[in-house]
N, C-alpha and C. Protein backbone atom coordinates (compact mmCIF):
# COMPACT_ATOMS: atom_id res chain seq x y z
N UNK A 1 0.84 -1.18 0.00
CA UNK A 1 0.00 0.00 0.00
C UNK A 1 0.89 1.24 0.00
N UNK A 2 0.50 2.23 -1.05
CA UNK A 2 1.57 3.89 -0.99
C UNK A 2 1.33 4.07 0.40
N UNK A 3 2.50 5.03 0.81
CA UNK A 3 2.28 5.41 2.05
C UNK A 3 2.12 6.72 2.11
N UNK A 4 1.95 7.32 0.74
CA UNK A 4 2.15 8.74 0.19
C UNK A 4 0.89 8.63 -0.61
N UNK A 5 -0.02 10.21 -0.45
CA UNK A 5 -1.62 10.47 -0.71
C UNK A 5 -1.35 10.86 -2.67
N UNK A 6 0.14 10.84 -2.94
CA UNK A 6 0.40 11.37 -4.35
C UNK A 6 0.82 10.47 -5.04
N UNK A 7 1.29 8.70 -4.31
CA UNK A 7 1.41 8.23 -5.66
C UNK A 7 0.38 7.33 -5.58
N UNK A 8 -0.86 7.30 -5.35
CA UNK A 8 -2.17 7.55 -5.45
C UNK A 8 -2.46 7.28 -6.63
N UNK A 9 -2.78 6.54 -7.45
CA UNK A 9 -3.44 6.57 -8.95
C UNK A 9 -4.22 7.54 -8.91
N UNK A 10 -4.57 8.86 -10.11
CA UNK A 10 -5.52 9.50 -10.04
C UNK A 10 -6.76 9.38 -10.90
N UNK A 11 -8.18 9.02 -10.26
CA UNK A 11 -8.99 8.66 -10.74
C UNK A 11 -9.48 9.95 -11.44
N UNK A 12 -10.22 9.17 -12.72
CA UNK A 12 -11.55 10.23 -13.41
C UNK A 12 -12.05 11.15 -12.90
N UNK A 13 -11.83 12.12 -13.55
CA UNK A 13 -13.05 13.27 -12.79
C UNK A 13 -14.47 12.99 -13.26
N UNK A 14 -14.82 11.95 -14.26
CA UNK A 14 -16.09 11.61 -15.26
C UNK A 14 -16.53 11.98 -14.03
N UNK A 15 -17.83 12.30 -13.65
CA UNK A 15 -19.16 12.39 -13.32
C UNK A 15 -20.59 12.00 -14.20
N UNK A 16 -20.04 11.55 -14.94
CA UNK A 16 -21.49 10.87 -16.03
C UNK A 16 -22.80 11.56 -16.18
N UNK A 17 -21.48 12.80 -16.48
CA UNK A 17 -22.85 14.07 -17.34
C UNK A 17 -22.10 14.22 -18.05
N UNK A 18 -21.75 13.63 -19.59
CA UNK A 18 -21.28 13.59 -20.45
C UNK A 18 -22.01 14.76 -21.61
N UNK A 19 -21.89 15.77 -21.67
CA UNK A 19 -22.32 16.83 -22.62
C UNK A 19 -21.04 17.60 -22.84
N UNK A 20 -20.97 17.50 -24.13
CA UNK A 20 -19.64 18.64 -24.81
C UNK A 20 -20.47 20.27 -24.70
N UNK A 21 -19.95 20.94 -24.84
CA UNK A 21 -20.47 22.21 -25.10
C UNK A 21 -20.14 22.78 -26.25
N UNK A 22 -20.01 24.26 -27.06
CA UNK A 22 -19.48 24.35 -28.55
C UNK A 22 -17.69 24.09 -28.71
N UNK A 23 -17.18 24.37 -27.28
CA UNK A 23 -15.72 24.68 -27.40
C UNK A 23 -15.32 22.94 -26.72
N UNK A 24 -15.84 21.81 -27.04
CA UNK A 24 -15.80 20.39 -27.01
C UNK A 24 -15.34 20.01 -25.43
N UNK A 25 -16.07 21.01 -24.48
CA UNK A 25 -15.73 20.92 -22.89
C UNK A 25 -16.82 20.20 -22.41
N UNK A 26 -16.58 19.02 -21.79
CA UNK A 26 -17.39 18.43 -20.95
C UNK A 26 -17.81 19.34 -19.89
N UNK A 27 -19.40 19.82 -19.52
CA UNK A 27 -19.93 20.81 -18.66
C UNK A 27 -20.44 19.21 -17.42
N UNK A 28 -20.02 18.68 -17.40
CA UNK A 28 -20.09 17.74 -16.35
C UNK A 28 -18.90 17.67 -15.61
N UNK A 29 -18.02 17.09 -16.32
CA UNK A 29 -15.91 16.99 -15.90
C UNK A 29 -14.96 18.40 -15.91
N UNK A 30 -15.50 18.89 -17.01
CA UNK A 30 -14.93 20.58 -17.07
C UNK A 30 -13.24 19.62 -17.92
N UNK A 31 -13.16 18.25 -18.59
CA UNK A 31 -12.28 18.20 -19.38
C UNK A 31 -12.70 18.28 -20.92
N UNK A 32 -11.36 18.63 -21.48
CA UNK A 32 -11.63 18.83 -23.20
C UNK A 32 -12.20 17.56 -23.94
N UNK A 33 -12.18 17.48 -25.34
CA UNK A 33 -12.18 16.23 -25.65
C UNK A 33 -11.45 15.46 -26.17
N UNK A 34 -10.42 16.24 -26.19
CA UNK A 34 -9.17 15.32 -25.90
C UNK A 34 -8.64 14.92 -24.68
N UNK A 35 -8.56 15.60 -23.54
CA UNK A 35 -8.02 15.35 -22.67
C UNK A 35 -9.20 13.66 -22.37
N UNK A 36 -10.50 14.11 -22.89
CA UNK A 36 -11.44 12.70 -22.27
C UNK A 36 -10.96 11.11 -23.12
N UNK A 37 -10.60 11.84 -24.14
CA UNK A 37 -10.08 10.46 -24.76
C UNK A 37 -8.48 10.24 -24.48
N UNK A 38 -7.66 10.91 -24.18
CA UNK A 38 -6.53 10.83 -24.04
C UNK A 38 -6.14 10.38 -22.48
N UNK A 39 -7.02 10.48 -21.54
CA UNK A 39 -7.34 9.78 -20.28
C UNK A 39 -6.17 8.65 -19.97
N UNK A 40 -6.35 7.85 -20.60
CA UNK A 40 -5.78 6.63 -20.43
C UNK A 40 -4.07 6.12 -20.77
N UNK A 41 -4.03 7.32 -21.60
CA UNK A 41 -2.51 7.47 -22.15
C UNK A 41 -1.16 8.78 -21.74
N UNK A 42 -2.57 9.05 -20.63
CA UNK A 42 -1.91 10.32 -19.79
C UNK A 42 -0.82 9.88 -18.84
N UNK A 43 0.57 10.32 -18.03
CA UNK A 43 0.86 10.15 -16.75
C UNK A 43 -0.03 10.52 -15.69
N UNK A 44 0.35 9.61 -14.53
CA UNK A 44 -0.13 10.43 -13.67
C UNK A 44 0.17 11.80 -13.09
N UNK A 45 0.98 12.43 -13.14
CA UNK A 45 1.39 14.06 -13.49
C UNK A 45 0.24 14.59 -14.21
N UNK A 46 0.57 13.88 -15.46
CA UNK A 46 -0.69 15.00 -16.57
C UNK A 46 -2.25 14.51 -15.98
N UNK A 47 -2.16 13.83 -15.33
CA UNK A 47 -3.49 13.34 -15.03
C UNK A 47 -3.92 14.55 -13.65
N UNK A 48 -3.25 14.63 -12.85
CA UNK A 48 -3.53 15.58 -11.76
C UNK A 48 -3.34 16.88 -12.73
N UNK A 49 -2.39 17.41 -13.40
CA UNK A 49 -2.52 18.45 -14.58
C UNK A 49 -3.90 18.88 -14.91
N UNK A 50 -4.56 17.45 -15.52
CA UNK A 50 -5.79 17.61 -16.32
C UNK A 50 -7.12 17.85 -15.13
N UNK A 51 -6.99 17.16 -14.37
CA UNK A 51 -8.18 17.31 -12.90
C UNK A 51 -8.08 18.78 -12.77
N UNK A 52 -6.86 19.45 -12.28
CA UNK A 52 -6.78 21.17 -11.96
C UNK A 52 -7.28 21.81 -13.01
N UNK A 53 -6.54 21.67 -14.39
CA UNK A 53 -7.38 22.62 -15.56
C UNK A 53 -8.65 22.14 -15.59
N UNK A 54 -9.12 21.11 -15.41
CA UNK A 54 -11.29 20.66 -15.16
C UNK A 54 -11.74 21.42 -14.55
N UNK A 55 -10.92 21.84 -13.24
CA UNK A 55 -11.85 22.33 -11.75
C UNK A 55 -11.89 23.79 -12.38
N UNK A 56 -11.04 24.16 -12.98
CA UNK A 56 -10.60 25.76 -12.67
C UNK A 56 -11.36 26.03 -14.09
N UNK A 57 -11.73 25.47 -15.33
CA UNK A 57 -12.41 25.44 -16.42
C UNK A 57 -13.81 25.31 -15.77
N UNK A 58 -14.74 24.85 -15.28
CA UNK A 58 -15.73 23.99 -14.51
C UNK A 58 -16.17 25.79 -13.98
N UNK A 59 -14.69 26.25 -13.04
CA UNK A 59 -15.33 27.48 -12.26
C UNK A 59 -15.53 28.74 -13.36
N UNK A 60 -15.06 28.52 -14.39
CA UNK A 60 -14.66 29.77 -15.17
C UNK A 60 -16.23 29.75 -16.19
N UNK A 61 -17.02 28.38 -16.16
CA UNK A 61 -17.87 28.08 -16.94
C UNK A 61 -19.01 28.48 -16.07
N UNK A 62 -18.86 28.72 -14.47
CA UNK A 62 -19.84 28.77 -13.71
C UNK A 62 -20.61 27.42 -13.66
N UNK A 63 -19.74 26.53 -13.83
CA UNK A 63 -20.43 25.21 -13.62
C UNK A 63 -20.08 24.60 -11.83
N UNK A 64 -21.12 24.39 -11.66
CA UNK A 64 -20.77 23.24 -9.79
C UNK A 64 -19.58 22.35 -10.19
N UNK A 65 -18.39 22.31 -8.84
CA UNK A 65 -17.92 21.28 -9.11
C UNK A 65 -17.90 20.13 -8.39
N UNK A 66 -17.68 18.94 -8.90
CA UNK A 66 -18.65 17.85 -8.82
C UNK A 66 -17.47 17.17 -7.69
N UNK A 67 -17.29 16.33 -6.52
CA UNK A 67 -16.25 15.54 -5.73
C UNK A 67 -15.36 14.74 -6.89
N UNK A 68 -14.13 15.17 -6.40
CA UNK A 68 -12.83 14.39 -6.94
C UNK A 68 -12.57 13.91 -5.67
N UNK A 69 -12.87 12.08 -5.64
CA UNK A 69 -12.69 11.70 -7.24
C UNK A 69 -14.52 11.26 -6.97
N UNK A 70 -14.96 11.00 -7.99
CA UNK A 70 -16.54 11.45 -8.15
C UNK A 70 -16.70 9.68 -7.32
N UNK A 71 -17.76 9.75 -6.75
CA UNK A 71 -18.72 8.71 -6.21
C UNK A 71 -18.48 7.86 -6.90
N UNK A 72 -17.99 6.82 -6.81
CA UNK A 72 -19.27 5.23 -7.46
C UNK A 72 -20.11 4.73 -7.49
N UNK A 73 -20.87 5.68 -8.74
CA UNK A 73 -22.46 5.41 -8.65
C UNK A 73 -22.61 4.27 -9.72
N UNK A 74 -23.84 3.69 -9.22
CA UNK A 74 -23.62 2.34 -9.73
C UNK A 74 -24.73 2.77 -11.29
N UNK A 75 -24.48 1.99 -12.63
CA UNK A 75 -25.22 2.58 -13.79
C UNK A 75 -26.39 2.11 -14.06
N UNK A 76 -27.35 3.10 -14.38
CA UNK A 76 -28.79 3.43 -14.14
C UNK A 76 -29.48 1.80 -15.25
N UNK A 77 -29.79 1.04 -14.96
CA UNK A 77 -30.70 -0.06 -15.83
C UNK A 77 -32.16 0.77 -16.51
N UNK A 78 -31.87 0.51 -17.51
CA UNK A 78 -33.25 0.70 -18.28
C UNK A 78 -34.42 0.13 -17.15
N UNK A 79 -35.55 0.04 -17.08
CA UNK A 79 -36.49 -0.58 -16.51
C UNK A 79 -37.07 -1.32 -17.48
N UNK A 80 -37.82 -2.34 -16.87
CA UNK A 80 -37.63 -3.78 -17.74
C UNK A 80 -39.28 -3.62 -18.16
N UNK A 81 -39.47 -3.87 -18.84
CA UNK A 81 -40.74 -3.87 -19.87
C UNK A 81 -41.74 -5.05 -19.86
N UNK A 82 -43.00 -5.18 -19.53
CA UNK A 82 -43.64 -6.27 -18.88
C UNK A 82 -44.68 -7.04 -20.08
């Protein structure tokens, strides 16, 4: 187990309000759309990088910002049809 809060894997900021806006900013994550696809091929450096430019994009949009690192909410099932 790290014994240090920074080498920490840094999770998603997703919040699963996935809407781009015109300038391709997630108004849910406050990341680009690159940074959303590039996620996975980031360091963890650029990954805490990319969380700070979200939050501070997020405030500049006047958007709420959402807990880092967001909940594990479990995904919504259709309702089943009788």
């Amino acid at each position: 187990m790290p014994d240090r809060l920074d080498a920490l894997p840094v999770a998603s900021p997703c919040v699963r309000l996935c809407t781009l806006n015109a300038q391709d900013v997630c108004v849910g994550c406050g990341r680009t759309l690159a940074d959303i696809t590039g996620w996975t091929k980031m360091s963890e450096a650029e990954k805490q990088a990319c969380v700070a430019q979200a939050r501070a994009t997020l405030q500049q949009l006047g958007r709420p910002l959402p807990p880092y690192p967001p909940p594990n909410l479990p995904l919504r099932q259709a309702p089943r049809r009788r």
